[in-house]
PDB file of N, CA and C in Angstrom:
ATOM      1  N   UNK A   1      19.102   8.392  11.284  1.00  0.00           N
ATOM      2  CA  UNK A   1      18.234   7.365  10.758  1.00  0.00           C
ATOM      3  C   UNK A   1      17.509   7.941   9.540  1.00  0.00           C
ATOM      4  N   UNK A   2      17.902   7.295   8.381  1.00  0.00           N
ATOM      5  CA  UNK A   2      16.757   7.834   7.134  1.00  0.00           C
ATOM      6  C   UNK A   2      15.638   7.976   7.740  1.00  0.00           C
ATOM      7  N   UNK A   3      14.592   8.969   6.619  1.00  0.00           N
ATOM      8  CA  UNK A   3      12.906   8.820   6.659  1.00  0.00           C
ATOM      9  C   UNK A   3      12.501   7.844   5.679  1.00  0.00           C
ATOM     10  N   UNK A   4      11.146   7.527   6.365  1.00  0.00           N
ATOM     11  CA  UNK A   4      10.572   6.279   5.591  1.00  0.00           C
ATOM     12  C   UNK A   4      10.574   6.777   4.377  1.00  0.00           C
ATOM     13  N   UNK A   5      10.631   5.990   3.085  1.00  0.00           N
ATOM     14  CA  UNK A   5      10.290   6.285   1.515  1.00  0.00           C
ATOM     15  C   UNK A   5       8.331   5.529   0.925  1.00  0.00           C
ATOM     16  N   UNK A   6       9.093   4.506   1.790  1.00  0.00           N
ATOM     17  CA  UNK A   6       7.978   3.260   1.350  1.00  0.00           C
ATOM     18  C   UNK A   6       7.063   2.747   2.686  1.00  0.00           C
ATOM     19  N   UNK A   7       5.827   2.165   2.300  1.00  0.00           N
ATOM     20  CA  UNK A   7       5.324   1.498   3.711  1.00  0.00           C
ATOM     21  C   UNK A   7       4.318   0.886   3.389  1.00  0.00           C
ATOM     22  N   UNK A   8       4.179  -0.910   3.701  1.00  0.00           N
ATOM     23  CA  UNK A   8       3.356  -1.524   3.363  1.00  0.00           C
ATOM     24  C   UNK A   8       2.409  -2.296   4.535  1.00  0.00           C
ATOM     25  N   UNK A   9       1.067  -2.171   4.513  1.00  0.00           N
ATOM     26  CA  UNK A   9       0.479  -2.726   5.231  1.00  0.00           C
ATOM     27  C   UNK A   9      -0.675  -3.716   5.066  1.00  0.00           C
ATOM     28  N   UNK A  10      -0.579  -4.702   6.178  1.00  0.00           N
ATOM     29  CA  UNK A  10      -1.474  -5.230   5.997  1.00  0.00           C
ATOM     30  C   UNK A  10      -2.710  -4.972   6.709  1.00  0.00           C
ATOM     31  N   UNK A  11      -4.162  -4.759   6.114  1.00  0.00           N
ATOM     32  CA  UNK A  11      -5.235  -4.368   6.892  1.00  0.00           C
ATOM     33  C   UNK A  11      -5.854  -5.074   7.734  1.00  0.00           C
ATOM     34  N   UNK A  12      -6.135  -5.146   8.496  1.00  0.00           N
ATOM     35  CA  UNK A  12      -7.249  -5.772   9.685  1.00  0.00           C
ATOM     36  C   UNK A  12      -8.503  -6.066   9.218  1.00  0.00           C
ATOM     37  N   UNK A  13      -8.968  -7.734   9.429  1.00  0.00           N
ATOM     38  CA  UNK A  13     -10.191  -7.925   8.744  1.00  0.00           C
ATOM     39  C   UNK A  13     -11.063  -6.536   9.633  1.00  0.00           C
ATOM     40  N   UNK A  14     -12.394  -6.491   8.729  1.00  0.00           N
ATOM     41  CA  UNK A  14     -13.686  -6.523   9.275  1.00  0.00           C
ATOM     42  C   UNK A  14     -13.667  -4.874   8.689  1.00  0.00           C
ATOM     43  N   UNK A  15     -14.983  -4.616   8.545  1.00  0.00           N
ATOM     44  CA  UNK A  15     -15.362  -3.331   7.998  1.00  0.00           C
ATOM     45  C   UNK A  15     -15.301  -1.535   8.928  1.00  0.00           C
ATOM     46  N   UNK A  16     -14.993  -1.924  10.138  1.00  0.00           N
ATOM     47  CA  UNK A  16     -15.037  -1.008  11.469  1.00  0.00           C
ATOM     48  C   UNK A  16     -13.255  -0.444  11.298  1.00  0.00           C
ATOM     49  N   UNK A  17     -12.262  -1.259  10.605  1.00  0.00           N
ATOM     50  CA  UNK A  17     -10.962  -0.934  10.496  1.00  0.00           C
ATOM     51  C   UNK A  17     -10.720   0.142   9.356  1.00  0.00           C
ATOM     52  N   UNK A  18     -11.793   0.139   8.471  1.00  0.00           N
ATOM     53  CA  UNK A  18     -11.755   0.441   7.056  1.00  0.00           C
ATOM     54  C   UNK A  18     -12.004   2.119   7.879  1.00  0.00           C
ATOM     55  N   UNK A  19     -12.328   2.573   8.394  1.00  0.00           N
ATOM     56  CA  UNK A  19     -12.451   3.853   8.323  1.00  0.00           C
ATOM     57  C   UNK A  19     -10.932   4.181   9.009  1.00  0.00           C
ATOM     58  N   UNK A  20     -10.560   3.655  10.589  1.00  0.00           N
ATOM     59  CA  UNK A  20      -8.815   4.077  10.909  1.00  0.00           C
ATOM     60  C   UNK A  20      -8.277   3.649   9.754  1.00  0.00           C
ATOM     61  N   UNK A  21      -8.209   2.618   8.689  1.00  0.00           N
ATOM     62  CA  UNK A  21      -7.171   2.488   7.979  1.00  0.00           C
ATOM     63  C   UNK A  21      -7.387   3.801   7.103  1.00  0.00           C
ATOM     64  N   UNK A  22      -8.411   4.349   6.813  1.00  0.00           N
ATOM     65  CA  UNK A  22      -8.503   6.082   5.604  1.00  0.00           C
ATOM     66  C   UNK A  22      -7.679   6.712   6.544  1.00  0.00           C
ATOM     67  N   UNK A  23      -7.956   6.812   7.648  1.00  0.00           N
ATOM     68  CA  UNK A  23      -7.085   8.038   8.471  1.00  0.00           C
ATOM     69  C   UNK A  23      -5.804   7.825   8.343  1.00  0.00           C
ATOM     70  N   UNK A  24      -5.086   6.933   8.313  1.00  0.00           N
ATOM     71  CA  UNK A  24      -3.621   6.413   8.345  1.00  0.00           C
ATOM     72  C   UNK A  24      -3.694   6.845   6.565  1.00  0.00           C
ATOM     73  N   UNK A  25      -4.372   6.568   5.836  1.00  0.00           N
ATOM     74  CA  UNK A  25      -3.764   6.996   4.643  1.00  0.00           C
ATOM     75  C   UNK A  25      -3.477   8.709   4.782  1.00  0.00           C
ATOM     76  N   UNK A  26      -4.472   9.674   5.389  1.00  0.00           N
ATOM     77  CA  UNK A  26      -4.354  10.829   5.454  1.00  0.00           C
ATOM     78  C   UNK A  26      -2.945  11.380   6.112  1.00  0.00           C
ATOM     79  N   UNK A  27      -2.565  10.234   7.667  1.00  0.00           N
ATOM     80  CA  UNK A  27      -1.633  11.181   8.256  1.00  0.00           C
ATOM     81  C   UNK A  27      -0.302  10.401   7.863  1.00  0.00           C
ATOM     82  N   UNK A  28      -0.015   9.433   6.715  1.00  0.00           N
ATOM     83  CA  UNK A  28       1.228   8.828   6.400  1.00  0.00           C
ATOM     84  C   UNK A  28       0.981  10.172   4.867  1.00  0.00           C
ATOM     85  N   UNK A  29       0.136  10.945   4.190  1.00  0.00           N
ATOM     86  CA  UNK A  29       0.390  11.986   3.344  1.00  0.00           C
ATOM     87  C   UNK A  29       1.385  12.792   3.775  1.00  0.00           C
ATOM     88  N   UNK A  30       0.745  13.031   5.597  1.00  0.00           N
ATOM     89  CA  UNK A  30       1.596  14.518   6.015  1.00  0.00           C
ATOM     90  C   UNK A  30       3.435  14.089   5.712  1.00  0.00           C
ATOM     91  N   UNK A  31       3.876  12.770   5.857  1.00  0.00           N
ATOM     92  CA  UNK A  31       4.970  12.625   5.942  1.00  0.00           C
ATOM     93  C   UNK A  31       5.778  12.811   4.909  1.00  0.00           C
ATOM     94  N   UNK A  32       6.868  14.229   4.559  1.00  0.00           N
ATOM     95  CA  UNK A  32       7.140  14.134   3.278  1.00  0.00           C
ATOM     96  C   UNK A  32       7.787  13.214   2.651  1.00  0.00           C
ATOM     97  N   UNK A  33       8.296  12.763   3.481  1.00  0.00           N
ATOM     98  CA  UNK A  33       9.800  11.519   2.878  1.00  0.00           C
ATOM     99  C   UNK A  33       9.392  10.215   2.021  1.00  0.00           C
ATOM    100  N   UNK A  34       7.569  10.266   2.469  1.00  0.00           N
ATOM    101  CA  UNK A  34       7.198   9.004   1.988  1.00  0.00           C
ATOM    102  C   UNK A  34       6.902   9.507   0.674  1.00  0.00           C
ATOM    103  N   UNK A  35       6.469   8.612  -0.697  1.00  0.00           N
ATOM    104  CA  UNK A  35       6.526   8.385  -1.318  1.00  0.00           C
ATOM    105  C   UNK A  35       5.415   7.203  -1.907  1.00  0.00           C
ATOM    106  N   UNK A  36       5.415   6.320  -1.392  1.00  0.00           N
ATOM    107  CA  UNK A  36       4.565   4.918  -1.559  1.00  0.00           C
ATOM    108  C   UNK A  36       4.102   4.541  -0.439  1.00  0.00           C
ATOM    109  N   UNK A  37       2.465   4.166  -0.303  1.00  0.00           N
ATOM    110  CA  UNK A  37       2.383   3.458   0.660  1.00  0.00           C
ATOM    111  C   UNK A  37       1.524   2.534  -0.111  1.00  0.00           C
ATOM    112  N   UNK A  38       1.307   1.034   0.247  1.00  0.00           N
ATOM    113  CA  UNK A  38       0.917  -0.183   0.147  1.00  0.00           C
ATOM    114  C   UNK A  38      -0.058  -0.751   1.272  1.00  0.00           C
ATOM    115  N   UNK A  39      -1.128  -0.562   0.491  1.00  0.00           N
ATOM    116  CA  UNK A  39      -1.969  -1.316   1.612  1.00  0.00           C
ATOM    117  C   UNK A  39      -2.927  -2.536   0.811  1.00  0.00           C
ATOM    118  N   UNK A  40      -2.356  -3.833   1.395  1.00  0.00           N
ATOM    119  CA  UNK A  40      -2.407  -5.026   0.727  1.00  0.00           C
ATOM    120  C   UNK A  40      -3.830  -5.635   1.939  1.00  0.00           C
ATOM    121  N   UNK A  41      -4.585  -6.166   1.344  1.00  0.00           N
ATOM    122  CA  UNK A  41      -5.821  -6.718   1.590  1.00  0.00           C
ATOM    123  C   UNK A  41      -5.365  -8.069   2.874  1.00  0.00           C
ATOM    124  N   UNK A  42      -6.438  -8.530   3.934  1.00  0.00           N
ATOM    125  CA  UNK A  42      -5.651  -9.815   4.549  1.00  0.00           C
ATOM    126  C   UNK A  42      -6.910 -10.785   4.295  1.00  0.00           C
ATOM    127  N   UNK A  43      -8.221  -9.969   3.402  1.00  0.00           N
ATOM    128  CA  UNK A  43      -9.806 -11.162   3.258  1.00  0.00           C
ATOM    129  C   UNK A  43      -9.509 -11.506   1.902  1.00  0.00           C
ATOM    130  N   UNK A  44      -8.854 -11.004   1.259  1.00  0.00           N
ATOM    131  CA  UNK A  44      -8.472 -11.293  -0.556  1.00  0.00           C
ATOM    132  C   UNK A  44      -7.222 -10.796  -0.938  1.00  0.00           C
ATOM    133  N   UNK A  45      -7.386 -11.251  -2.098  1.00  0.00           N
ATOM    134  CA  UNK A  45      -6.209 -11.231  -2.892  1.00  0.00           C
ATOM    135  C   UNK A  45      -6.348  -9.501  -3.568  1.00  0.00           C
ATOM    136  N   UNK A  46      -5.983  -8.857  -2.872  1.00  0.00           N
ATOM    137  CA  UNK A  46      -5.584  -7.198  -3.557  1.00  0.00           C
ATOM    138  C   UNK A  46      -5.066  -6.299  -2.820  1.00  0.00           C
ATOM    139  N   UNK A  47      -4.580  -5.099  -3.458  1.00  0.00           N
ATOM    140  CA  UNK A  47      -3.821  -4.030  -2.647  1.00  0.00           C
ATOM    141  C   UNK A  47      -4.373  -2.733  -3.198  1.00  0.00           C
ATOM    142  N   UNK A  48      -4.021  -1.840  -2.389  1.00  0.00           N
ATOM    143  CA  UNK A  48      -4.085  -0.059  -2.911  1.00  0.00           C
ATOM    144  C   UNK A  48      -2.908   0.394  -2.653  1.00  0.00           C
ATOM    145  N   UNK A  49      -2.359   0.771  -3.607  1.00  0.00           N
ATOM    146  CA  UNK A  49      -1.653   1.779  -3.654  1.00  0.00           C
ATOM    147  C   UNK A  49      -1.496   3.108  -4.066  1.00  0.00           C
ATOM    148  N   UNK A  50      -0.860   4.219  -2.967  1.00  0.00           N
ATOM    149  CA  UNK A  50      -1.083   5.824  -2.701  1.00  0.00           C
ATOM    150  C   UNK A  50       0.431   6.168  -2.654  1.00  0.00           C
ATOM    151  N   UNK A  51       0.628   6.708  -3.989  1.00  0.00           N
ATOM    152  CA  UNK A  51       1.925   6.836  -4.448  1.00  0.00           C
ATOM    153  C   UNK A  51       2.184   8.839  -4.616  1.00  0.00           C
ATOM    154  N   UNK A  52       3.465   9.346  -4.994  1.00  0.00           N
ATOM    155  CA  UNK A  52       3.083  10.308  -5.356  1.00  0.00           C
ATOM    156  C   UNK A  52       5.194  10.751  -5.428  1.00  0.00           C
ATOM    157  N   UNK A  53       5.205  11.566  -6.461  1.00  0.00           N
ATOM    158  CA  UNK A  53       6.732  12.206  -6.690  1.00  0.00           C
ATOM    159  C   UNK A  53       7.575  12.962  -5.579  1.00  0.00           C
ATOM    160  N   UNK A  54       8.595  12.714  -5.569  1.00  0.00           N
ATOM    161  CA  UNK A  54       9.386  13.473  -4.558  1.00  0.00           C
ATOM    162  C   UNK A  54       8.932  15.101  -4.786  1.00  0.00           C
ATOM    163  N   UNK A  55       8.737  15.479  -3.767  1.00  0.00           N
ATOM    164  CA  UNK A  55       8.112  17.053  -3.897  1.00  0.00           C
ATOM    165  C   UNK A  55       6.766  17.305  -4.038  1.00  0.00           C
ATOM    166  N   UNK A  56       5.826  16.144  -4.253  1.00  0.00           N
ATOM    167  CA  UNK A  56       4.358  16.583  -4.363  1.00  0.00           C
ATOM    168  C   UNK A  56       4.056  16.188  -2.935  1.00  0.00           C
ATOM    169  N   UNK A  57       3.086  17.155  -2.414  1.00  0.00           N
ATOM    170  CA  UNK A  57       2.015  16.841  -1.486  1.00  0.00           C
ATOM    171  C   UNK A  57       0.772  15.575  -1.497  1.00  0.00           C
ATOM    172  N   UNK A  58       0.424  15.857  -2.756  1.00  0.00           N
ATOM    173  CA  UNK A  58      -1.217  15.041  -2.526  1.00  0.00           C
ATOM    174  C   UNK A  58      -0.687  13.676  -2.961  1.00  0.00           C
ATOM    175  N   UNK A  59      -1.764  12.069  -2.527  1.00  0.00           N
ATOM    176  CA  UNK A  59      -1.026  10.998  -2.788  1.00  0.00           C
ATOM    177  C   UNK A  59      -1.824  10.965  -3.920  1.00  0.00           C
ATOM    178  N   UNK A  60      -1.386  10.419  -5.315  1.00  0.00           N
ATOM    179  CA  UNK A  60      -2.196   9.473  -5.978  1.00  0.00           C
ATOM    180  C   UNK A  60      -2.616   8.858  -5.990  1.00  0.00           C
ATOM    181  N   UNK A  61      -3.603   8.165  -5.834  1.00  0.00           N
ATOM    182  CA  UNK A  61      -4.541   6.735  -5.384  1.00  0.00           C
ATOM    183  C   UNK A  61      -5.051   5.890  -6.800  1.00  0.00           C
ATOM    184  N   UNK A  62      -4.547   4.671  -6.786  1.00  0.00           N
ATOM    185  CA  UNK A  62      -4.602   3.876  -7.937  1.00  0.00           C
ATOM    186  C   UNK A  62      -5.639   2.932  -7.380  1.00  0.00           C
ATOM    187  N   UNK A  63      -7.162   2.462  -7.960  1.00  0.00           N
ATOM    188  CA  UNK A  63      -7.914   2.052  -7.551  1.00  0.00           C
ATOM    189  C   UNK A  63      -7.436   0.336  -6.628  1.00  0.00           C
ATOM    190  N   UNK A  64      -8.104  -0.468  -6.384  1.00  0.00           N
ATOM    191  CA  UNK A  64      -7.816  -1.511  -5.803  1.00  0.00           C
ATOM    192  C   UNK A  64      -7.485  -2.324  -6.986  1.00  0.00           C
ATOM    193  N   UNK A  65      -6.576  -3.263  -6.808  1.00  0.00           N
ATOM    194  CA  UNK A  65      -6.051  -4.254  -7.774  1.00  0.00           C
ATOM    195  C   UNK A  65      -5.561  -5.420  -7.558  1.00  0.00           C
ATOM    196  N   UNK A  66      -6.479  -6.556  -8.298  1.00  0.00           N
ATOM    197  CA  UNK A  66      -6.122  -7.593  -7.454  1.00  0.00           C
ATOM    198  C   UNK A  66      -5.099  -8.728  -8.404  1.00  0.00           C
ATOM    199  N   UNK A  67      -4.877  -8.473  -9.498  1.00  0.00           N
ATOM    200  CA  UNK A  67      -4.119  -8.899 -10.607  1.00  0.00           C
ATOM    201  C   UNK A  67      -2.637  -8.615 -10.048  1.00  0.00           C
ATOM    202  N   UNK A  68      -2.264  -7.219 -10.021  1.00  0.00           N
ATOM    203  CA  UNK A  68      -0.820  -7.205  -9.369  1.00  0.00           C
ATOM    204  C   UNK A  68       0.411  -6.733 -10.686  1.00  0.00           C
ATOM    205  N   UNK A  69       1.200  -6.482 -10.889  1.00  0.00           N
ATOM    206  CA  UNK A  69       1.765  -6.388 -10.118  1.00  0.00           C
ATOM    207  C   UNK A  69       1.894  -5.361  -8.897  1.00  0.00           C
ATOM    208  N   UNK A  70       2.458  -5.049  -7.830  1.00  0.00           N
ATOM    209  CA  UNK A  70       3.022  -3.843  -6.960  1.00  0.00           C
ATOM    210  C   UNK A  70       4.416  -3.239  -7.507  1.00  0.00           C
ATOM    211  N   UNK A  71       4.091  -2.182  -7.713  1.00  0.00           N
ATOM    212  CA  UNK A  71       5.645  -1.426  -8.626  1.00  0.00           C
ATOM    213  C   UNK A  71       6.165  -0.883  -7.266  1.00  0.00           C
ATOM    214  N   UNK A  72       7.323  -0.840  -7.390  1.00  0.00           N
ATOM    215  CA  UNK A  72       7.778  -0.074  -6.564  1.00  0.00           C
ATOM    216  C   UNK A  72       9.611   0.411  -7.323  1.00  0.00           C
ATOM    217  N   UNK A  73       8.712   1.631  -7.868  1.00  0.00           N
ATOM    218  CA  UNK A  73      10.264   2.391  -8.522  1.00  0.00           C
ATOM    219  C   UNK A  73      11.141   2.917  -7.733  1.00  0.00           C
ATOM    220  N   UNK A  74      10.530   3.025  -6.401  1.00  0.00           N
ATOM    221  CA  UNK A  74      11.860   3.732  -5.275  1.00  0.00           C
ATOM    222  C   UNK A  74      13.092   3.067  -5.331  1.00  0.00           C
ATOM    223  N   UNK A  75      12.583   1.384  -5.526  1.00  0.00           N
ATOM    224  CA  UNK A  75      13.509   0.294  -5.201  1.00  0.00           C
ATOM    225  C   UNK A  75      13.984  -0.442  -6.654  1.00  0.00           C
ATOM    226  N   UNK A  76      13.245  -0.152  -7.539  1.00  0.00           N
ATOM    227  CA  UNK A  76      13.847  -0.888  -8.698  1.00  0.00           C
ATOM    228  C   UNK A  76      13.522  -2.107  -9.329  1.00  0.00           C
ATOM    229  N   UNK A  77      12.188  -2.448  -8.463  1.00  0.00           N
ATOM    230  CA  UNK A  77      11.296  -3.558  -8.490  1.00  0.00           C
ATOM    231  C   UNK A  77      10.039  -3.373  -8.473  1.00  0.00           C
ATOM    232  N   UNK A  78       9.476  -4.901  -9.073  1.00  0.00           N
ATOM    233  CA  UNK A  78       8.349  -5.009  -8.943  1.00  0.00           C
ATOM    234  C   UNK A  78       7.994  -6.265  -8.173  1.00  0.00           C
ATOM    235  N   UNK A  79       6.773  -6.166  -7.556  1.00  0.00           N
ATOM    236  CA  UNK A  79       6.464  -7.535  -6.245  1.00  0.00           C
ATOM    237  C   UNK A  79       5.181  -8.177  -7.306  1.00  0.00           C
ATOM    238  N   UNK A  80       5.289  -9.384  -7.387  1.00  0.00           N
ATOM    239  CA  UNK A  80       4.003 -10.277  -7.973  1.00  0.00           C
ATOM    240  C   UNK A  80       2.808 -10.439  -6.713  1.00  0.00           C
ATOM    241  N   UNK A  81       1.656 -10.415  -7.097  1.00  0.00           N
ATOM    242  CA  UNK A  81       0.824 -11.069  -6.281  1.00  0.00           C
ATOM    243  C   UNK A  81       1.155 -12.303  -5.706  1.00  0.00           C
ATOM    244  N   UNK A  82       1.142 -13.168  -6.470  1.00  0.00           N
ATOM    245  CA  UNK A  82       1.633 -14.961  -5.992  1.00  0.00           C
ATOM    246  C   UNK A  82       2.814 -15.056  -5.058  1.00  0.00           C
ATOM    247  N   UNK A  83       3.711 -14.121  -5.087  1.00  0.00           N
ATOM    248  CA  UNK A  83       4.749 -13.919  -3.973  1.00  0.00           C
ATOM    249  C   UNK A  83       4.157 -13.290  -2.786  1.00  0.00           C
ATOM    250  N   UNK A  84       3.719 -12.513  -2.712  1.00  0.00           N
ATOM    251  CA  UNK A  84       3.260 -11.998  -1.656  1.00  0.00           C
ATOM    252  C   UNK A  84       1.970 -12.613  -0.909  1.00  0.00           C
ATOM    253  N   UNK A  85       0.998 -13.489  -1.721  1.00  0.00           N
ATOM    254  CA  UNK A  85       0.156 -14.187  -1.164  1.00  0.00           C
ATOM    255  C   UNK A  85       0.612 -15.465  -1.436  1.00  0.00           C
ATOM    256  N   UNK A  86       1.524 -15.864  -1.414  1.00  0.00           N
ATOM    257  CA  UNK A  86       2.341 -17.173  -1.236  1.00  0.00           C
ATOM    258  C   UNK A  86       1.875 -17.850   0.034  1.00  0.00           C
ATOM    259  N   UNK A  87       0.956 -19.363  -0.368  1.00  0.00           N
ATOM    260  CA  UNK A  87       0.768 -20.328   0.750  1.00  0.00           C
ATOM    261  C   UNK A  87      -0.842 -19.893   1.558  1.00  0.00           C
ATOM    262  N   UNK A  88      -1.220 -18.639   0.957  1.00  0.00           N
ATOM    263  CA  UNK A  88      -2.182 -18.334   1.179  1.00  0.00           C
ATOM    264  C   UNK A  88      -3.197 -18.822   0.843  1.00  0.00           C
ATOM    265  N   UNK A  89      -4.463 -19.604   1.408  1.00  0.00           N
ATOM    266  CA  UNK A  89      -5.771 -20.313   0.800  1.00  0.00           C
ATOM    267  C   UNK A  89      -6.903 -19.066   1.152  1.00  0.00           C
ATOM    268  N   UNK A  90      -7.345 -18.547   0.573  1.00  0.00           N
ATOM    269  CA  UNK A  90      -8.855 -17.875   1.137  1.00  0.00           C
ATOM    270  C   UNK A  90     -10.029 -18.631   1.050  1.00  0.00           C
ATOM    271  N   UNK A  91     -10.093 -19.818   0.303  1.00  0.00           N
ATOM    272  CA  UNK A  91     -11.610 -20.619   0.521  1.00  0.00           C
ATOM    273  C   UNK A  91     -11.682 -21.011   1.936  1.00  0.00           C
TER     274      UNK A  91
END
């Protein structure tokens, strides 16, 4: 079975998640195979992404962004916001 490259998540409302979701950013680092992880907002429209080169250790962290796009060079694409929050109302 390949190792993961990529991994996108969606977060759990409420502010008590926000600290397990830092830890999951720390122990999806240890994994070398990854590459990208995606962690897309479920109270608004934005994501973080913690990217980093085949062979580096530390992730890069690109601040929160709610404009979009999501790159994802592993795959050869890029994801729009409006696709991914497709059908979505937040008012």
């Amino acid at each position: 079975m390949p190792a993961p490259v990529v991994v996108f998540e969606v977060i759990s409302p409420g502010r008590g998640n926000r600290r397990r979701d830092e830890e999951k950013v720390v122990e999806y680092e240890s994994v070398p195979s990854m590459l990208r992880y995606v962690v897309v907002e479920s109270e608004s429209r934005s994501f973080r992404a913690f990217w980093r080169e085949p062979g580096e250790q530390a992730w890069h962290r690109d601040a929160a962004d709610s404009a979009g796009p999501i790159h994802q060079p592993e795959f050869g694409i890029d994801l729009s916001l409006d696709d991914v929050y497709s059908g979505i109302d937040f008012d």
